[in-house]
C-alpha atoms as a PDB file:
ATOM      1  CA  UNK A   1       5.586 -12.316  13.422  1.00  0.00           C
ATOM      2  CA  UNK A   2       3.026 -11.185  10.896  1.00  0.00           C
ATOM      3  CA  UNK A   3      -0.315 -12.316  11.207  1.00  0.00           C
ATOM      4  CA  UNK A   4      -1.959 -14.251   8.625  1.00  0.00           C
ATOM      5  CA  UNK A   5      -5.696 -15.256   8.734  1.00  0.00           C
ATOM      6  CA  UNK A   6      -7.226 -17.251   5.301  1.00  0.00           C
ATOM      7  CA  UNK A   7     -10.812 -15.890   4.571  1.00  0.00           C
ATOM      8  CA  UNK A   8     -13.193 -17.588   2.375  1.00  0.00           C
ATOM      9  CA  UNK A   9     -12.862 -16.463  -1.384  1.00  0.00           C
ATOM     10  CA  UNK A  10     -16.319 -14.791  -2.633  1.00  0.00           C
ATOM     11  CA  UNK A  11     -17.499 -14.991  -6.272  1.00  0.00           C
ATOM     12  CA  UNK A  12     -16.680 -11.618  -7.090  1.00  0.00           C
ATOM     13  CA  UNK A  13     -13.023 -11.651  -5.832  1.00  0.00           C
ATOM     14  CA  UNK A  14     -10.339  -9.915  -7.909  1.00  0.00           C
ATOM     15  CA  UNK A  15      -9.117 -12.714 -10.046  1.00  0.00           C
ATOM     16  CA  UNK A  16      -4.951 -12.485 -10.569  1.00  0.00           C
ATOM     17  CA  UNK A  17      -4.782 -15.345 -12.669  1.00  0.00           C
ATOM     18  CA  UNK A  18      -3.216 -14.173 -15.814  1.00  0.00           C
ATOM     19  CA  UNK A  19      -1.290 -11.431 -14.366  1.00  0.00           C
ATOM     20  CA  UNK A  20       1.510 -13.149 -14.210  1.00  0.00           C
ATOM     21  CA  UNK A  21       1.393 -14.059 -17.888  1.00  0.00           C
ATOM     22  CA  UNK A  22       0.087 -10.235 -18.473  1.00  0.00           C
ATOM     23  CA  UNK A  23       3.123  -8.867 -15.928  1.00  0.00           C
ATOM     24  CA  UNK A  24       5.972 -10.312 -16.198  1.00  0.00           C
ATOM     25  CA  UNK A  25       7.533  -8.950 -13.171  1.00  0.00           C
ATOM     26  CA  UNK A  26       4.440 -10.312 -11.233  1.00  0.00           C
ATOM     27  CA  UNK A  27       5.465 -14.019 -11.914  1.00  0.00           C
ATOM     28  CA  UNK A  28       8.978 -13.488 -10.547  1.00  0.00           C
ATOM     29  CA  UNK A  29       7.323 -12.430  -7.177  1.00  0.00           C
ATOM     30  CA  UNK A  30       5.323 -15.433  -6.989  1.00  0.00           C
ATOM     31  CA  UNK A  31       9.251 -17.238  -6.774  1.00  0.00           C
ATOM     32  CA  UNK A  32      10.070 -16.138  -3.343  1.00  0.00           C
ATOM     33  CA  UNK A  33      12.943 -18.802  -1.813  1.00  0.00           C
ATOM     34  CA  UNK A  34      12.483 -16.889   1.983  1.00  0.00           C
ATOM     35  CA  UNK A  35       9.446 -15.487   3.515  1.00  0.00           C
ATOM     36  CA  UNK A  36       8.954 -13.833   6.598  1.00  0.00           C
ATOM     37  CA  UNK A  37       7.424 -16.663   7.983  1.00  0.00           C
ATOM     38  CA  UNK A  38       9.703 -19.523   6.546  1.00  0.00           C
ATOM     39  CA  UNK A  39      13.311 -18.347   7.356  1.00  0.00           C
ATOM     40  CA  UNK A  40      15.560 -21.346   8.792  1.00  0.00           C
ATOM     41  CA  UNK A  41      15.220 -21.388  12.477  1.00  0.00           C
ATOM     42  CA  UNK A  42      18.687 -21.599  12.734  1.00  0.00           C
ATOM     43  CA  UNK A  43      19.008 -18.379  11.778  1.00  0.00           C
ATOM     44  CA  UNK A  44      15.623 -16.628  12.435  1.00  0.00           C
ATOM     45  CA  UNK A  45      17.165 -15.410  15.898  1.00  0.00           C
ATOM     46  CA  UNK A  46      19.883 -13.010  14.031  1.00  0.00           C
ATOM     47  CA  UNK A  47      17.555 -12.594  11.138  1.00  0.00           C
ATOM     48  CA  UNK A  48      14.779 -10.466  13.962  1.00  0.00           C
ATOM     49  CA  UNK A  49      17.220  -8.904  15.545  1.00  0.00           C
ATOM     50  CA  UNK A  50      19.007  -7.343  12.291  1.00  0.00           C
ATOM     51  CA  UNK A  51      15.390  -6.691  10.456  1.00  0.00           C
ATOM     52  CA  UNK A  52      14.270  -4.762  13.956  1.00  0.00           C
ATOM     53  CA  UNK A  53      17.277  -3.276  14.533  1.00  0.00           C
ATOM     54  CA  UNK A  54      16.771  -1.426  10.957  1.00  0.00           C
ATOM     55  CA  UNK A  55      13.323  -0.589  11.718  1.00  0.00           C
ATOM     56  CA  UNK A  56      13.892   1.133  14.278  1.00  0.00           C
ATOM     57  CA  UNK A  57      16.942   3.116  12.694  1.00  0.00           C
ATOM     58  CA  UNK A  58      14.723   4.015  10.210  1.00  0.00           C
ATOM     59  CA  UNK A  59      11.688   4.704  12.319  1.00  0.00           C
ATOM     60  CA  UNK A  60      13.753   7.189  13.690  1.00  0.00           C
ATOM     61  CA  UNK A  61      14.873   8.692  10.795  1.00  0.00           C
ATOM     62  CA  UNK A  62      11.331   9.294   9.656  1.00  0.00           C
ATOM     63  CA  UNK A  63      10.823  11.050  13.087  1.00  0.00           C
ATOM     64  CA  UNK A  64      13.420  13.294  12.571  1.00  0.00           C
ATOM     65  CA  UNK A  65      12.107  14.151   9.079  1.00  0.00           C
ATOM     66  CA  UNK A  66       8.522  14.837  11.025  1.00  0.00           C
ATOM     67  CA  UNK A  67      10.387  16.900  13.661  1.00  0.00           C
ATOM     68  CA  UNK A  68      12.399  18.597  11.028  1.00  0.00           C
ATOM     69  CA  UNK A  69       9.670  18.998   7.907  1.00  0.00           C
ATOM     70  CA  UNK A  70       6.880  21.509   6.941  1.00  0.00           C
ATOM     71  CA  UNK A  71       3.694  19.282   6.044  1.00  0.00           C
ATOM     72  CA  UNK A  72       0.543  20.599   4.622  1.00  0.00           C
ATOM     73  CA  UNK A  73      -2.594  18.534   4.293  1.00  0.00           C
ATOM     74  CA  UNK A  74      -4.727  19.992   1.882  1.00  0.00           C
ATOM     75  CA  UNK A  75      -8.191  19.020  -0.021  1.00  0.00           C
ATOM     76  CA  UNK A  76     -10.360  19.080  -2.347  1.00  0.00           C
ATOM     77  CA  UNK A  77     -11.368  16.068   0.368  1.00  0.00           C
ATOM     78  CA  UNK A  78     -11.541  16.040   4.074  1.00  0.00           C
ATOM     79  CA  UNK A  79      -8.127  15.961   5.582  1.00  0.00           C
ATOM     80  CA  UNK A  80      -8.332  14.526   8.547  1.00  0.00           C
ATOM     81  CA  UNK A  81      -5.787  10.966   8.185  1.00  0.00           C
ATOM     82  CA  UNK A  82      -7.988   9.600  11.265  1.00  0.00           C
ATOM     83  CA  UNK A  83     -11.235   8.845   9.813  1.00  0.00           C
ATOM     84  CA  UNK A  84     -11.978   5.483   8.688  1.00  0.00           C
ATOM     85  CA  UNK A  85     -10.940   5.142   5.030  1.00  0.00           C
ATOM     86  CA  UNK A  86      -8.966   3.098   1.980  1.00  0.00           C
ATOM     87  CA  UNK A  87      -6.324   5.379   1.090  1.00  0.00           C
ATOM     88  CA  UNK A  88      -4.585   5.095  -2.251  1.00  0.00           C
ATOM     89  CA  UNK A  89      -1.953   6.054  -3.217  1.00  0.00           C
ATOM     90  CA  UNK A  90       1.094   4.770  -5.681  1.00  0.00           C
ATOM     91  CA  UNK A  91       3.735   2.634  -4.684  1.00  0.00           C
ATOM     92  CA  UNK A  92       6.281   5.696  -5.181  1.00  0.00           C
ATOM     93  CA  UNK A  93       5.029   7.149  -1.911  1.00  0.00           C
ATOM     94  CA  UNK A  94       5.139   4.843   0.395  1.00  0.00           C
ATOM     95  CA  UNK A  95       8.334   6.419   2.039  1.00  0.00           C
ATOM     96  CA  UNK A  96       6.967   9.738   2.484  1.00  0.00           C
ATOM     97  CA  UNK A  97       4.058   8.241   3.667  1.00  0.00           C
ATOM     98  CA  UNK A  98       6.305   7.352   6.469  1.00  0.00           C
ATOM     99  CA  UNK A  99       6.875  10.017   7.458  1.00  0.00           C
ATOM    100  CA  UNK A 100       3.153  11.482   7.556  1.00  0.00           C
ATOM    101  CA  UNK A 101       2.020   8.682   9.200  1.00  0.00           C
ATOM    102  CA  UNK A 102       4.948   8.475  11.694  1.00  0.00           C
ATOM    103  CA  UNK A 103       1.830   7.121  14.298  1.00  0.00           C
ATOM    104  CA  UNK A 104      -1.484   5.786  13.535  1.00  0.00           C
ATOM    105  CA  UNK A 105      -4.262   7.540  15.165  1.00  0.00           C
ATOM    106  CA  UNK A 106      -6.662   5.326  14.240  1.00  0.00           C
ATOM    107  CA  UNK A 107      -7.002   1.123  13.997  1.00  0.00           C
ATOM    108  CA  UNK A 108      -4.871   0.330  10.901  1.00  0.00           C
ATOM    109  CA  UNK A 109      -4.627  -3.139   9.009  1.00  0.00           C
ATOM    110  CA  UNK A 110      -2.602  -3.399   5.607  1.00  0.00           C
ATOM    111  CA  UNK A 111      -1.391  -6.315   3.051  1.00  0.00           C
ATOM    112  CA  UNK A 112       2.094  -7.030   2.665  1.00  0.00           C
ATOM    113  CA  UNK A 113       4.508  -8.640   0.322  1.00  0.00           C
ATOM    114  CA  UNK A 114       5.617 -11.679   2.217  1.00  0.00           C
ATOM    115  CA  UNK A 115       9.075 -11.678   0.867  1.00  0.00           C
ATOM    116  CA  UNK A 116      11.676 -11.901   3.652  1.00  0.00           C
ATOM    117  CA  UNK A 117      13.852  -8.474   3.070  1.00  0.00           C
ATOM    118  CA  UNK A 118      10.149  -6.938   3.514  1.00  0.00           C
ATOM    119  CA  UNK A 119      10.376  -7.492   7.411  1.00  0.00           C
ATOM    120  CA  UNK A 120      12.353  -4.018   8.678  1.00  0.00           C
ATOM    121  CA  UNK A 121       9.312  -2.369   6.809  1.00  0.00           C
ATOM    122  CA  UNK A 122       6.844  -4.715   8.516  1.00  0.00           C
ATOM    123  CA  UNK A 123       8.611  -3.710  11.752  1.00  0.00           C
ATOM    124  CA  UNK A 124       8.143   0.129  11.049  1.00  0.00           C
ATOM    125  CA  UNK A 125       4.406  -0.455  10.173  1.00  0.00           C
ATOM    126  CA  UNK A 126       4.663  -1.949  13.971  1.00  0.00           C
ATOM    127  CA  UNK A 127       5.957   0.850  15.351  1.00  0.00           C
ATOM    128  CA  UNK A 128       3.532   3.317  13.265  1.00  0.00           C
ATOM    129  CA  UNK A 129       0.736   0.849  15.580  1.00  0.00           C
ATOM    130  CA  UNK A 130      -0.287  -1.155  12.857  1.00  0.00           C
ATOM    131  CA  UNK A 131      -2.502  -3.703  14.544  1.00  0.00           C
ATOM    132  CA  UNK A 132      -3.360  -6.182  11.756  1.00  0.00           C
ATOM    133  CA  UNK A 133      -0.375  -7.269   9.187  1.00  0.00           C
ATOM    134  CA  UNK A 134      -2.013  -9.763   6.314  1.00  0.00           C
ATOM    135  CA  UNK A 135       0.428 -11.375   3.848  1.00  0.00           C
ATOM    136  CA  UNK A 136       0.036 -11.121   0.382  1.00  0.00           C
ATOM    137  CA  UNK A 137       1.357 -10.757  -2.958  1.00  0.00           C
ATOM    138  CA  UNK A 138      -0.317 -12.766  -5.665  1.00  0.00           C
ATOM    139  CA  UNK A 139      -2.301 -15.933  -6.076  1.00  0.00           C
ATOM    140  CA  UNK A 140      -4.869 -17.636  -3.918  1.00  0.00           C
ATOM    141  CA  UNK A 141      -2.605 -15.977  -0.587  1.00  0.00           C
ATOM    142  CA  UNK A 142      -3.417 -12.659  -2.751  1.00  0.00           C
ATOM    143  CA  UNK A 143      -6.975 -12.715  -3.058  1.00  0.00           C
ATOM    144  CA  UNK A 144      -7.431 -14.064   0.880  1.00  0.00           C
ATOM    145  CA  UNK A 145      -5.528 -11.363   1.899  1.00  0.00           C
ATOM    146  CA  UNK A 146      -7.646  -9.566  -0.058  1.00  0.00           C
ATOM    147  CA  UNK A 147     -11.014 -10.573   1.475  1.00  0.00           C
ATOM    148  CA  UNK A 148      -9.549 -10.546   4.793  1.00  0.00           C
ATOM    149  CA  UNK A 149      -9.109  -7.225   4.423  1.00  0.00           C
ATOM    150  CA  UNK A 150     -11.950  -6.086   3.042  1.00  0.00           C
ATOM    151  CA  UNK A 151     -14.139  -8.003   5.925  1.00  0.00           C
ATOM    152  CA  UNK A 152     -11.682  -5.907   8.501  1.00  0.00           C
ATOM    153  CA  UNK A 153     -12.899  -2.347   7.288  1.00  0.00           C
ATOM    154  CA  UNK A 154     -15.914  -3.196   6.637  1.00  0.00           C
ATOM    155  CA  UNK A 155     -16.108  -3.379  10.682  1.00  0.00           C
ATOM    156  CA  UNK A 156     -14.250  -0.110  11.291  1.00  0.00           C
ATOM    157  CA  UNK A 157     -10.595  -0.849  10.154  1.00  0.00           C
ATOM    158  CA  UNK A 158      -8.262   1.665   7.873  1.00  0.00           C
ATOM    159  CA  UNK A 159      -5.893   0.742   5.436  1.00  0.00           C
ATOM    160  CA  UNK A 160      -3.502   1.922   2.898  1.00  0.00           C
ATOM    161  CA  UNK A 161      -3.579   0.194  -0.445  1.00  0.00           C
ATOM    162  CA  UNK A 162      -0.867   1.199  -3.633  1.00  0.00           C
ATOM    163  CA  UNK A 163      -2.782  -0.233  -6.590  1.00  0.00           C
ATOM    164  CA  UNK A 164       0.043  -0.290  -8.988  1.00  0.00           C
ATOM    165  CA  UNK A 165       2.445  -2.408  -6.137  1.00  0.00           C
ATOM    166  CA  UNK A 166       3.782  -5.272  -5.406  1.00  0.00           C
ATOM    167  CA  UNK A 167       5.425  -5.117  -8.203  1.00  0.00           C
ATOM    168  CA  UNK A 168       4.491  -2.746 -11.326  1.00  0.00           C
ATOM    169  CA  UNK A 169       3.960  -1.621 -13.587  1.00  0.00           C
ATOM    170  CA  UNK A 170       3.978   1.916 -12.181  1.00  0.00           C
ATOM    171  CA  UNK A 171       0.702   3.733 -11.991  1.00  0.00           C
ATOM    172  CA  UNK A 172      -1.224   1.133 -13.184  1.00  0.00           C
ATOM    173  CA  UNK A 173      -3.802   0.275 -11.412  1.00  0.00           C
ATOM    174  CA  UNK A 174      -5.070  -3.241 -10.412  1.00  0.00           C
ATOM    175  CA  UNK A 175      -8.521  -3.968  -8.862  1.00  0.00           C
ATOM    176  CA  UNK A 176      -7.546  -5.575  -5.980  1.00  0.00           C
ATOM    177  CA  UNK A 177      -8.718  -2.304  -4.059  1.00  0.00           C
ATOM    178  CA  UNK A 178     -11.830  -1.831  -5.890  1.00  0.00           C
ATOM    179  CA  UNK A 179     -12.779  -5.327  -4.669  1.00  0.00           C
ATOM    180  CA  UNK A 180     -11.960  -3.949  -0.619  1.00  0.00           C
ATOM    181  CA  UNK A 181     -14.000  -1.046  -1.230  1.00  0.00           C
ATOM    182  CA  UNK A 182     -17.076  -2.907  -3.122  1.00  0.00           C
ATOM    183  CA  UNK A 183     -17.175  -5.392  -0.435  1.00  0.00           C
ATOM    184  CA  UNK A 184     -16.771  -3.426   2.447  1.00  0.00           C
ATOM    185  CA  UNK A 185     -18.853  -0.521   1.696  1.00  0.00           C
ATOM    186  CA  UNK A 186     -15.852   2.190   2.842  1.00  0.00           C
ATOM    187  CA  UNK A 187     -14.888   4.753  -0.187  1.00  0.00           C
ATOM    188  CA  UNK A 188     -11.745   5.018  -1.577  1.00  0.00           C
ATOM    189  CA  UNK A 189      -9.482   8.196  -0.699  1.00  0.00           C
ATOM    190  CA  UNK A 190      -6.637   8.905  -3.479  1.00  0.00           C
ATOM    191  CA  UNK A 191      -3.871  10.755  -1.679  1.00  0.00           C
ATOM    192  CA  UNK A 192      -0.717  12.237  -3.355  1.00  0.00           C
ATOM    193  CA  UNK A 193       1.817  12.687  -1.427  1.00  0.00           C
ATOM    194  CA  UNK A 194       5.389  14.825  -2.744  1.00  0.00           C
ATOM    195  CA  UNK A 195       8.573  16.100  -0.916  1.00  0.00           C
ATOM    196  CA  UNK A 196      10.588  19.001  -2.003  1.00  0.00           C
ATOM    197  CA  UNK A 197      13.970  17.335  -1.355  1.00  0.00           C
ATOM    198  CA  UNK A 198      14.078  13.708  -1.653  1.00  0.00           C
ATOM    199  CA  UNK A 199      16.649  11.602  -2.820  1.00  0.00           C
ATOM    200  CA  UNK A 200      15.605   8.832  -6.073  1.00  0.00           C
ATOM    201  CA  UNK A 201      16.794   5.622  -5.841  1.00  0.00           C
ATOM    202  CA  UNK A 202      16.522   3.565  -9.467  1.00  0.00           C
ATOM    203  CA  UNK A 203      13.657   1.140  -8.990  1.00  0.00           C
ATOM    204  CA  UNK A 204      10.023   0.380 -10.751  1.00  0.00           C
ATOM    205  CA  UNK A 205       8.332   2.989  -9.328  1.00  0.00           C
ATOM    206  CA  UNK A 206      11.180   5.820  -8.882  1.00  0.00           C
ATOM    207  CA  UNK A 207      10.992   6.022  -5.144  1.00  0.00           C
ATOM    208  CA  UNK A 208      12.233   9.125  -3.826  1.00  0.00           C
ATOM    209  CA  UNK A 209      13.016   9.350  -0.231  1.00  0.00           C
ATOM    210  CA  UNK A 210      12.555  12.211   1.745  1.00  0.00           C
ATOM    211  CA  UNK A 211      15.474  13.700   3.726  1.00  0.00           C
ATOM    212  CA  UNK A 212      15.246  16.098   6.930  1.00  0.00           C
ATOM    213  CA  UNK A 213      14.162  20.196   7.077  1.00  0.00           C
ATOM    214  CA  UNK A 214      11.755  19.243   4.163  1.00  0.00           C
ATOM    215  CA  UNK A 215       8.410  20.395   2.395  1.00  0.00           C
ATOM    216  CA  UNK A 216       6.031  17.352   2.280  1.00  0.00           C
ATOM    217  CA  UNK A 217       2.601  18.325   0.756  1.00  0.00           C
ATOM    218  CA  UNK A 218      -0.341  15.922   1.247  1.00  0.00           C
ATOM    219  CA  UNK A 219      -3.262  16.244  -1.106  1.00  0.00           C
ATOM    220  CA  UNK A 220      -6.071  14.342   0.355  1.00  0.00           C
ATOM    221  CA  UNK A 221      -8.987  14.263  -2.994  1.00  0.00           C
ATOM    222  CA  UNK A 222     -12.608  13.204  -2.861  1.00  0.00           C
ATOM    223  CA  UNK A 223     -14.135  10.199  -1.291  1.00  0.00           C
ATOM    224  CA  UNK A 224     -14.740   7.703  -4.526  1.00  0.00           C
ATOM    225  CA  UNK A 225     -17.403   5.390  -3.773  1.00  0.00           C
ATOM    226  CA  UNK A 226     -17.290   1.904  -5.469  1.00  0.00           C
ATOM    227  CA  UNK A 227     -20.490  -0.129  -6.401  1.00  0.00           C
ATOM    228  CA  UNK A 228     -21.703  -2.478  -9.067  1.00  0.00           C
ATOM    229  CA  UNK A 229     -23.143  -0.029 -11.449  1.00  0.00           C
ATOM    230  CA  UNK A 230     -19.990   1.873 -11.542  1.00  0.00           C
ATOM    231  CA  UNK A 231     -17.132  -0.716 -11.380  1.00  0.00           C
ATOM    232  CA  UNK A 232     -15.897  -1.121 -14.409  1.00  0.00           C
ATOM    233  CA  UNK A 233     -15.267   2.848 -15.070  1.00  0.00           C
ATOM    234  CA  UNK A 234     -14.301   3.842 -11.264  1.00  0.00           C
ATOM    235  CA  UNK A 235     -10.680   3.054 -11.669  1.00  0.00           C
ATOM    236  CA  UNK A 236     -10.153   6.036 -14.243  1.00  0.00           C
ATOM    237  CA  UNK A 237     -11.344   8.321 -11.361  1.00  0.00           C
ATOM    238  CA  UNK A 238      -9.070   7.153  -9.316  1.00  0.00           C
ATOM    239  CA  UNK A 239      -5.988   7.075 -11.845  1.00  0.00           C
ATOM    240  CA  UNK A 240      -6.812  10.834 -12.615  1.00  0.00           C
ATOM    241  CA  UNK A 241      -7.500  11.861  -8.800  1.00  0.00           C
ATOM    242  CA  UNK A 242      -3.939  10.390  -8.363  1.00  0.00           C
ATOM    243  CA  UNK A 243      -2.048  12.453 -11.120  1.00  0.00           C
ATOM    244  CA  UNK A 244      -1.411   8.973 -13.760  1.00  0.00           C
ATOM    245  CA  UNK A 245      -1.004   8.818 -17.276  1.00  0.00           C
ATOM    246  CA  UNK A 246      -3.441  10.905 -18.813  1.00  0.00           C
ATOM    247  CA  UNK A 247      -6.098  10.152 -21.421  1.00  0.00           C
ATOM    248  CA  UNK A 248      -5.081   9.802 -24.443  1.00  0.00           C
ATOM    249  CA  UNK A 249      -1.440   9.504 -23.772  1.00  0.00           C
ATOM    250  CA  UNK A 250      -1.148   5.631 -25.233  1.00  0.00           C
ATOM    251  CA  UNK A 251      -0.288   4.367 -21.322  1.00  0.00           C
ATOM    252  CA  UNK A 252      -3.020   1.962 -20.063  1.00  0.00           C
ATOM    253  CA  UNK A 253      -4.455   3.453 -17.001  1.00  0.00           C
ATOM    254  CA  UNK A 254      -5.897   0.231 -15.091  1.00  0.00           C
ATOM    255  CA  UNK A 255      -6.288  -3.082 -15.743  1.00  0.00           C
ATOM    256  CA  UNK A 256      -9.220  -4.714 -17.738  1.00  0.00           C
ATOM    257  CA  UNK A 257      -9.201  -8.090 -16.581  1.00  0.00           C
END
């Protein structure tokens, strides 16, 4: 079962209150019927075995796309996946990521949408040796998650954050990981990550999954450093360093509020 842990909510804490209202798609979320930890007991036996039973199928499948695929890691940045970092990345990679990742080499903790069809993908995280799973979405569960997080790498921990997830819109980015690297200290690392043959499945954020005997290339950029002075402009580093809409273009690159 994913572990949950409240933390105490500074003053500075990202503040989600009107994203709902600002994101539609955001308030939906917040409406979730099942969660992983909520679903009947009556059927919570069958409901682990099915969710594990397709993380490992697809644990597998991202081994055989390691086995089978070509993967570069290349700068500007240091490109070593071990050392302790936040890396960041949009929610469109997350199944390549996968695949680059197939096993942690270093302690790992990560948020997670609590929604109950998220479990098989909590599972894989699992297998990857993720040690430290903290639910959250939205809301007060959000921004404890949040500072639960941030308290974790600030004593060694890694994690992976996608800025423009749970929900959208794509490749915009939210504070929420500005706030884990102001309060912990640890630098942000953008990392792009993008297969030669993948196949796209209609969603948000255009996930495309990678299939076997593959070409995954892993740009690893510059260390980004967050702090008080430079807060409020840091995000458009990031946004850039992660290939998003570009100046100019009429697309909002982060969020304001």
């Amino acid at each position: 079962m994913s572990e949950f842990r409240p933390a105490s909510t500074p003053a500075n804490v990202y503040d989600k209150t009107r994203e709902g209202q600002q994101n539609p798609s955001v308030s939906r979320a917040r409406k979730i019927r099942f969660r992983v930890d909520n679903v009947p007991a009556v059927i919570h036996p069958f409901y682990l075995a099915i969710t594990w039973l397709i993380a490992v199928i697809l644990y597998l499948y991202y081994m055989i796309c390691r086995m089978t695929s070509r993967i570069s890691i290349e700068g500007p940045g240091n490109s070593d996946l071990s050392r302790h970092s936040i890396f960041c990345m949009w929610h469109e990679s997350w199944w390549s990521y996968f695949v680059v990742f197939l096993r942690y080499r270093s302690a790992h903790a990560m948020i997670s949408h609590p929604a109950a069809y998220m479990k098989p993908l909590h599972c894989v995280m699992r297998l990857m040796g993720l040690k430290r799973l903290l639910l959250g979405s939205s809301g007060d569960e959000g921004k404890q998650a949040v500072n639960e997080l941030a308290r974790l790498v600030q004593q060694g921990w890694s994690t992976t954050i996608s800025p423009d997830g749970p929900a959208g819109p794509a490749r915009l980015l939210k504070k929420g990981v500005l706030h884990i690297a102001l309060q912990s200290g640890v630098p942000i690392v953008p990392i792009t990550i993008s297969a030669s043959r993948f196949i796209s499945f209609p969603s948000w954020d255009s996930k495309r999954h990678p299939v076997p005997f593959n070409t995954i290339k892993v740009i690893v950029h510059e260390a980004i450093s967050v702090n008080e002075r430079n807060f409020s402009e840091i995000g458009g580093r990031i946004v850039e360093a992660l290939g998003g809409p570009s100046i100019g273009d009429g697309t909002r690159r982060f969020e304001s509020s």
